[in-house]
Protein backbone atom coordinates (compact mmCIF):
# COMPACT_ATOMS: atom_id res chain seq x y z
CA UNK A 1 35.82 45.10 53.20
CA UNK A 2 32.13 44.90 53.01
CA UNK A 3 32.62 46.46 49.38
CA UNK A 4 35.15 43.79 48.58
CA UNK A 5 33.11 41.32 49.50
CA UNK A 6 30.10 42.33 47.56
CA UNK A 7 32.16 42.47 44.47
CA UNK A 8 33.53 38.93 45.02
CA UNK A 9 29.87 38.15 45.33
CA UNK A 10 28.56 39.32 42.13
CA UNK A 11 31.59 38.03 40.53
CA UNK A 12 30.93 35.11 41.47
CA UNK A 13 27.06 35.39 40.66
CA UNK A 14 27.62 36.66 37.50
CA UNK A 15 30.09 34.00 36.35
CA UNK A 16 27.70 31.63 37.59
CA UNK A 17 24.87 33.11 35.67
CA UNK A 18 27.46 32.41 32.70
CA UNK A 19 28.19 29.25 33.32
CA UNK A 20 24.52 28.44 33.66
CA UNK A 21 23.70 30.05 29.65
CA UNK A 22 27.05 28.27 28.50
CA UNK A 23 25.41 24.49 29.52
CA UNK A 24 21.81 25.89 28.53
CA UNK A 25 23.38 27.35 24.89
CA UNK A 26 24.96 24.12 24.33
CA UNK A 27 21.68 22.08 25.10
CA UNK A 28 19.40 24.44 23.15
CA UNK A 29 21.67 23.89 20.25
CA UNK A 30 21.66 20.20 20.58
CA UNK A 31 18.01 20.18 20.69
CA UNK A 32 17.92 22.17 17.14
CA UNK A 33 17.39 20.47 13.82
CA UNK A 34 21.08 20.02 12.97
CA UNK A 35 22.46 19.49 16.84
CA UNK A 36 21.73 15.81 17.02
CA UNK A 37 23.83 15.00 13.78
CA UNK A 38 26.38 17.76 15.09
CA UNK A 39 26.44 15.66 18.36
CA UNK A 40 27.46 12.96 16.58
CA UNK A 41 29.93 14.34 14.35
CA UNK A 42 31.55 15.32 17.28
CA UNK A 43 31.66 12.20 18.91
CA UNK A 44 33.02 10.63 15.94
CA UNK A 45 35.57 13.16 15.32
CA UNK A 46 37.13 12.77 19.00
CA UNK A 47 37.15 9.29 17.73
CA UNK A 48 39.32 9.60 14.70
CA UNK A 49 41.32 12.32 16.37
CA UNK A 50 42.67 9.26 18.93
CA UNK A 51 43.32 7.22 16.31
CA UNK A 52 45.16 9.58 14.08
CA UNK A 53 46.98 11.39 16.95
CA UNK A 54 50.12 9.30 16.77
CA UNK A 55 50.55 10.24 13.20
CA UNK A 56 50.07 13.71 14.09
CA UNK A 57 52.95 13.79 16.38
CA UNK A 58 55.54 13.62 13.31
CA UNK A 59 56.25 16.90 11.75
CA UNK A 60 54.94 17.83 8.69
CA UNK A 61 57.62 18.57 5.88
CA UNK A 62 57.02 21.67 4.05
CA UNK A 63 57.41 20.70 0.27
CA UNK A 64 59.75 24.00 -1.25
CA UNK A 65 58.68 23.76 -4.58
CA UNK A 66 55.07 24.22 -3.40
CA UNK A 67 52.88 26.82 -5.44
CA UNK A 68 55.13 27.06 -8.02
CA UNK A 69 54.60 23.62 -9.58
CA UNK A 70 50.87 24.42 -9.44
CA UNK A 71 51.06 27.42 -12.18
CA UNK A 72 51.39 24.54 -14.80
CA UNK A 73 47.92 23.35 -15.32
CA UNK A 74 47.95 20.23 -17.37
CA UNK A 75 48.00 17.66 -14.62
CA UNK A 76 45.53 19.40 -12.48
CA UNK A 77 42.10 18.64 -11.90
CA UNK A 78 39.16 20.49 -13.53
CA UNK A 79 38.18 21.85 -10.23
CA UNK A 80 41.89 22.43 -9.26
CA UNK A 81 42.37 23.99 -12.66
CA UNK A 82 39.26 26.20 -12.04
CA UNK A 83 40.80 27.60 -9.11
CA UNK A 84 44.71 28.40 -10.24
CA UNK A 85 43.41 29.60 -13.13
CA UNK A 86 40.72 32.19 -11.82
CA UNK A 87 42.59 33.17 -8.90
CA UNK A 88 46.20 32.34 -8.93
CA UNK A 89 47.17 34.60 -6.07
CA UNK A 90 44.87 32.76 -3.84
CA UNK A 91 46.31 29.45 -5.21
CA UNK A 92 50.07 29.92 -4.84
CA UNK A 93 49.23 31.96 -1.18
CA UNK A 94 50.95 29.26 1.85
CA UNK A 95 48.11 28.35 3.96
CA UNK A 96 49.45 27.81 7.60
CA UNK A 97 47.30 25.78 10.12
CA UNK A 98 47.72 26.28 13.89
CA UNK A 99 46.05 23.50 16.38
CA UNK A 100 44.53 23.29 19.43
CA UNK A 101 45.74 23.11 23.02
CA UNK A 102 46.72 19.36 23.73
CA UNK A 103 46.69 18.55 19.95
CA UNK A 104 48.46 18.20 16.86
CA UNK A 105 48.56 18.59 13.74
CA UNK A 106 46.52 15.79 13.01
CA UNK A 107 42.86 17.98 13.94
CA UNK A 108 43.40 19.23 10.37
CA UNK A 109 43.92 16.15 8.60
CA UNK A 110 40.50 16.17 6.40
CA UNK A 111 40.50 20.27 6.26
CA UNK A 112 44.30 20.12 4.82
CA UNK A 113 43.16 17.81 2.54
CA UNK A 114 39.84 19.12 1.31
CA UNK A 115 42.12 22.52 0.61
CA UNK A 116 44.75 20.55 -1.13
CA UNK A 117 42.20 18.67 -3.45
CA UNK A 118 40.67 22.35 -3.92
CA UNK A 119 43.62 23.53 -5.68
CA UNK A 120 45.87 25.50 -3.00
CA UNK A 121 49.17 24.69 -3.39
CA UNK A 122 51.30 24.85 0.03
CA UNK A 123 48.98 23.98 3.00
CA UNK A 124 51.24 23.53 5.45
CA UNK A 125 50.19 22.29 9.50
CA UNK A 126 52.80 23.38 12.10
CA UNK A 127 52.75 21.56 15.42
CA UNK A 128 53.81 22.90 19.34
CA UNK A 129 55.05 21.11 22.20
CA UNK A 130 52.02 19.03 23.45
CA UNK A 131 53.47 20.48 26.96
CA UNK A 132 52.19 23.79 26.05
CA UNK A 133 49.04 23.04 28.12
CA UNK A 134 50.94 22.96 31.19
CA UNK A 135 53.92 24.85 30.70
CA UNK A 136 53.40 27.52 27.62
CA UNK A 137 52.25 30.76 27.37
CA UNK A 138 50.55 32.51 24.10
CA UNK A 139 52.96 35.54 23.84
CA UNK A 140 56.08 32.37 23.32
CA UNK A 141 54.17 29.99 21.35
CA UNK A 142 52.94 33.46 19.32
CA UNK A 143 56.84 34.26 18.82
CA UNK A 144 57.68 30.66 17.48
CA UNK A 145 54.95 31.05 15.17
CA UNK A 146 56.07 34.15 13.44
CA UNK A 147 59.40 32.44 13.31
CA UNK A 148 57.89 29.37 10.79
CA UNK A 149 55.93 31.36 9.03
CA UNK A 150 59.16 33.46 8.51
CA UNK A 151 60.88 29.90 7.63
CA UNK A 152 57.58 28.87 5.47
CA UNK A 153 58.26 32.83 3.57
CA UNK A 154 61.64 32.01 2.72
CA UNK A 155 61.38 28.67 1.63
CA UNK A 156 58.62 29.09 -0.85
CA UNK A 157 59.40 33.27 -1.69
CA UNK A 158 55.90 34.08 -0.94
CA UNK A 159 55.61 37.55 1.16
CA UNK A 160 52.79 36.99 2.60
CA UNK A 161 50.79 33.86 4.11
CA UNK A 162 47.19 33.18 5.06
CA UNK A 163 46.65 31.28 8.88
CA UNK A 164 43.93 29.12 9.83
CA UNK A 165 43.89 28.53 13.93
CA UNK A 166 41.73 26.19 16.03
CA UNK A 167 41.00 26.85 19.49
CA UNK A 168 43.98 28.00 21.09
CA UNK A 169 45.87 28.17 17.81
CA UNK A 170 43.37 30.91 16.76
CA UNK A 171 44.15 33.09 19.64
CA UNK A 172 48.37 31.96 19.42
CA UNK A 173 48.06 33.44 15.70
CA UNK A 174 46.03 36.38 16.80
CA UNK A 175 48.93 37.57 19.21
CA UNK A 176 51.00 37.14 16.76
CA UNK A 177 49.15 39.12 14.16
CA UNK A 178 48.02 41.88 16.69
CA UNK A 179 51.30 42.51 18.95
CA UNK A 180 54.28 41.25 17.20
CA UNK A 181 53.76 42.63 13.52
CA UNK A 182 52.62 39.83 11.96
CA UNK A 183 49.85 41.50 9.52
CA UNK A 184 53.00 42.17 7.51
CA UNK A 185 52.86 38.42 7.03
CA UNK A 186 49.22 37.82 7.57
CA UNK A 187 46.86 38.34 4.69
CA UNK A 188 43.65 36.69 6.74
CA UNK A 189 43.56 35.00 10.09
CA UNK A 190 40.39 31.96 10.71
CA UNK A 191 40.25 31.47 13.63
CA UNK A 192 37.62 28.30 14.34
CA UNK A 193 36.13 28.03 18.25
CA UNK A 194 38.67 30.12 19.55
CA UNK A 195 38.09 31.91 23.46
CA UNK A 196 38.91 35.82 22.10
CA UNK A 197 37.33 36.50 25.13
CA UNK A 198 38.10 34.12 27.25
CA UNK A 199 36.49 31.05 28.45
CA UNK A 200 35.25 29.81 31.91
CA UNK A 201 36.18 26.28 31.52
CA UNK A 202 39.80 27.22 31.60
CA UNK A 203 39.29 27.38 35.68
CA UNK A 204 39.15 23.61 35.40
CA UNK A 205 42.67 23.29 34.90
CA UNK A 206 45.06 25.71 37.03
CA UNK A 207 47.93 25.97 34.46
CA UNK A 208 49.92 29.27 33.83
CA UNK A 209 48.55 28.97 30.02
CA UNK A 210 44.83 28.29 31.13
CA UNK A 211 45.06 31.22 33.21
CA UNK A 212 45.80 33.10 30.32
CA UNK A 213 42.47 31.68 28.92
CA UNK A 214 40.14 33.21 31.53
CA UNK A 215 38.02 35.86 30.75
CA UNK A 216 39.66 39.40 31.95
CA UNK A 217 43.72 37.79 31.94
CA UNK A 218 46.36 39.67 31.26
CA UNK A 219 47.01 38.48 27.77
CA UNK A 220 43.16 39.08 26.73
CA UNK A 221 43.42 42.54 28.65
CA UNK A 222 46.59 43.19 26.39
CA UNK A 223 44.89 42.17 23.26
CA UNK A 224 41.77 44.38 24.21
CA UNK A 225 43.77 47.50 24.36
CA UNK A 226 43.60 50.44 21.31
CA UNK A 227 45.83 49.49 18.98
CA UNK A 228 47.09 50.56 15.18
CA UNK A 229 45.41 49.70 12.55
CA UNK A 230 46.06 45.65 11.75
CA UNK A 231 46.73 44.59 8.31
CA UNK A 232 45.20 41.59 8.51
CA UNK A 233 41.60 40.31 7.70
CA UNK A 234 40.17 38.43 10.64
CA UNK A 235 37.33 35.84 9.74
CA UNK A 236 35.85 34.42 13.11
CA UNK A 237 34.02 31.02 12.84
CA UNK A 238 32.02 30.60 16.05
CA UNK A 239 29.40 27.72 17.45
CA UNK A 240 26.78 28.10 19.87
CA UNK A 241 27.15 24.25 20.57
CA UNK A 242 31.16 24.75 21.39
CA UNK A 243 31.21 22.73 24.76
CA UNK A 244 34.60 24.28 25.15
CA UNK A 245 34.27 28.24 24.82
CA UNK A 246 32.10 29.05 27.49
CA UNK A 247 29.85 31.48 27.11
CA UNK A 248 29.52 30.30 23.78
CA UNK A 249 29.47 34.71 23.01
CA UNK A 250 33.42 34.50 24.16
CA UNK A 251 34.18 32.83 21.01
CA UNK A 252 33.37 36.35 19.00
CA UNK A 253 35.88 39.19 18.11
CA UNK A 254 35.09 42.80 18.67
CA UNK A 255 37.92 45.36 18.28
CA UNK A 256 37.79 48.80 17.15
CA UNK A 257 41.26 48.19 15.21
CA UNK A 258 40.59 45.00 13.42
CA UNK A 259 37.97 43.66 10.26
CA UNK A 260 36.36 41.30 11.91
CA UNK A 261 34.08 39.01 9.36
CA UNK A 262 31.95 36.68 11.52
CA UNK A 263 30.11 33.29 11.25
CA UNK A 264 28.09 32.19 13.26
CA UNK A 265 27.00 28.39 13.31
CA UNK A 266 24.70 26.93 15.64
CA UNK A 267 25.07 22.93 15.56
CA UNK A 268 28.78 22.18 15.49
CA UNK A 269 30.78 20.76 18.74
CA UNK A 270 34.55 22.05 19.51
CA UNK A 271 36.83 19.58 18.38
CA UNK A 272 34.29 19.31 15.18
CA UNK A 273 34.66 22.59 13.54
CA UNK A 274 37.77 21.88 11.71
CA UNK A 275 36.14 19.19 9.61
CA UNK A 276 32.12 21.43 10.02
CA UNK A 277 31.39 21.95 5.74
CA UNK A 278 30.18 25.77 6.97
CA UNK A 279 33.57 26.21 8.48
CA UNK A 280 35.62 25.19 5.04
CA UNK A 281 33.29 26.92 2.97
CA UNK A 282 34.23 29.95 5.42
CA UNK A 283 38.06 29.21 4.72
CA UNK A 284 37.83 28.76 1.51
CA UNK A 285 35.98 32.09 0.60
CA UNK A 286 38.15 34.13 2.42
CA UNK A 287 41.11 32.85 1.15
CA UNK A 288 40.02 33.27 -2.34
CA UNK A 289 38.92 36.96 -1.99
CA UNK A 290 41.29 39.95 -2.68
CA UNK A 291 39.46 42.63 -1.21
CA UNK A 292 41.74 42.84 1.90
CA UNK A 293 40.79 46.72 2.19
CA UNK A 294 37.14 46.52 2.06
CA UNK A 295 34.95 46.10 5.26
CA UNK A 296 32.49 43.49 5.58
CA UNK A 297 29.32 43.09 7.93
CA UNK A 298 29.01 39.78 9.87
CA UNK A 299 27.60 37.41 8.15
CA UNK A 300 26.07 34.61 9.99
CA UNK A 301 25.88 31.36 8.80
CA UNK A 302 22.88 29.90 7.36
CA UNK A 303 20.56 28.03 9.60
CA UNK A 304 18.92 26.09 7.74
CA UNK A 305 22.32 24.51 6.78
CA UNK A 306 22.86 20.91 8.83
CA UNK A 307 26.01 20.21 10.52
CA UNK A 308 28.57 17.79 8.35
CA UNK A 309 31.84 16.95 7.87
CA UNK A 310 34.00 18.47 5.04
CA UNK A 311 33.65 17.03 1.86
């Protein structure tokens, strides 16, 4: 018992200790050049994100004819042109985008657009039951999600799709990917402020799909474990402001079995990173690269970049 005990004690010290470097991370990174403006980037985005949240709730229509009507290039854009015509692949590729918990797909509404106005053709934001945060679980909503990007697949004859996930959508995407075959779909997985391992604000709210959030769960235990080699390339975005993913360090992926390409930016909050300039150009490159078999070192973020919106 007295063993027990001790261990309860410096579990309980050491997530303590944790919780203690998550709040001083976040302040340290507020007080940086860039974390006052990323401070209130954030506060405006949770401000837009209210507004726009009704519109959100509607689903988005995926348009069939998608990538194909961008191979003609006489209507396009000089920048939009630039990109079909250098990298066509990349172009006519579906781009999937999978939300946070308690959101919609309204968190994407500039990054959808700032992809769109880049050239891509089918960009394409899939929404789950706003309920989730109460009554999902990751290995379902991972299930439904190979299911539309199996719908997305048939409906514009692409084999293979890129995904973008925030938050929770990251790590719903990542199941997918990792356990349930998807890297036969999944050319590269974003995944932007998203708990890999775990984060120690889900003990706030005592939900069967916040449990699965805590560091050491079942589902993160499952996704730890040896697996074969995954197709897909993962690109991790990651803040040390994220007020949300606490420790801060959770929001990084290490796996012997995955590419893991890292980024590491230092003045952007949460809900901000979707709409965070360092976080599209991030997208953006690793959608446009075809060197799925090649291994690449983390690469952090600049710091001398300032936190922004997308533009």
């Amino acid at each position: 018992m007295g063993t027990g005990l001790n261990g309860a004690v410096e579990t309980g010290a050491a997530t303590g200790r944790d919780l203690l470097g998550g709040a001083l991370g976040v302040a340290r990174a507020a007080l940086s050049p860039g974390g006052a403006w990323g401070a209130v980037v954030e506060a405006a985005w949770l401000a837009s994100r209210a507004a726009m949240y009704p519109w959100g709730v509607v689903e988005e229509q995926l348009r069939p004819e998608g990538h194909l009507r961008h191979y003609r290039t006489d209507q396009l854009s000089p920048r939009t042109r630039g990109l079909v015509v250098s990298a066509m692949d990349a172009a006519g590729t579906p781009i999937v985008l999978v939300h946070g918990i308690g959101d919609n797909r309204s968190a994407f509404a500039v990054l959808s657009g700032a992809l769109r106005r880049r050239g891509f053709g089918v960009v394409h934001a899939v929404n789950y039951s706003v309920l989730t945060a109460l009554t999902g679980d990751v290995r379902r909503s991972a299930a439904l999600l190979g299911e539309h990007v199996e719908r997305i697949c048939e409906q514009t004859g692409s084999e293979r799709v890129h995904v973008v996930g925030h938050s929770l959508g990251g790590l719903i995407a990542r199941y997918y990917v990792q356990r349930l075959n998807g890297d036969a779909r999944v050319r590269t997985l974003v995944t932007l402020g998203t708990p890999h391992g775990g984060t120690l604000s889900a003990y706030l709210f005592p939900t069967a799909l916040t449990r699965q959030l805590r560091p050491g769960s079942d589902l993160l235990s499952e996704l730890a474990e040896p697996c074969r080699p995954c197709r897909t390339r993962f690109v991790v975005v990651w803040s040390e402001m994220d007020q949300v993913v606490i420790p801060q360090r959770n929001g990084r992926l290490e796996h012997p079995s995955l590419l893991v390409e890292e980024h590491r930016i230092r003045d952007s909050g949460h809900l901000s990173l979707p709409v965070d300039r360092r976080a599209l150009h991030a997208v953006v490159t690793a959608i446009t690269r075809s060197d799925d078999g090649v291994s690449h070192d983390i690469v952090p973020v600049s710091e001398g970049f300032g936190g922004g919106g997308v533009t």
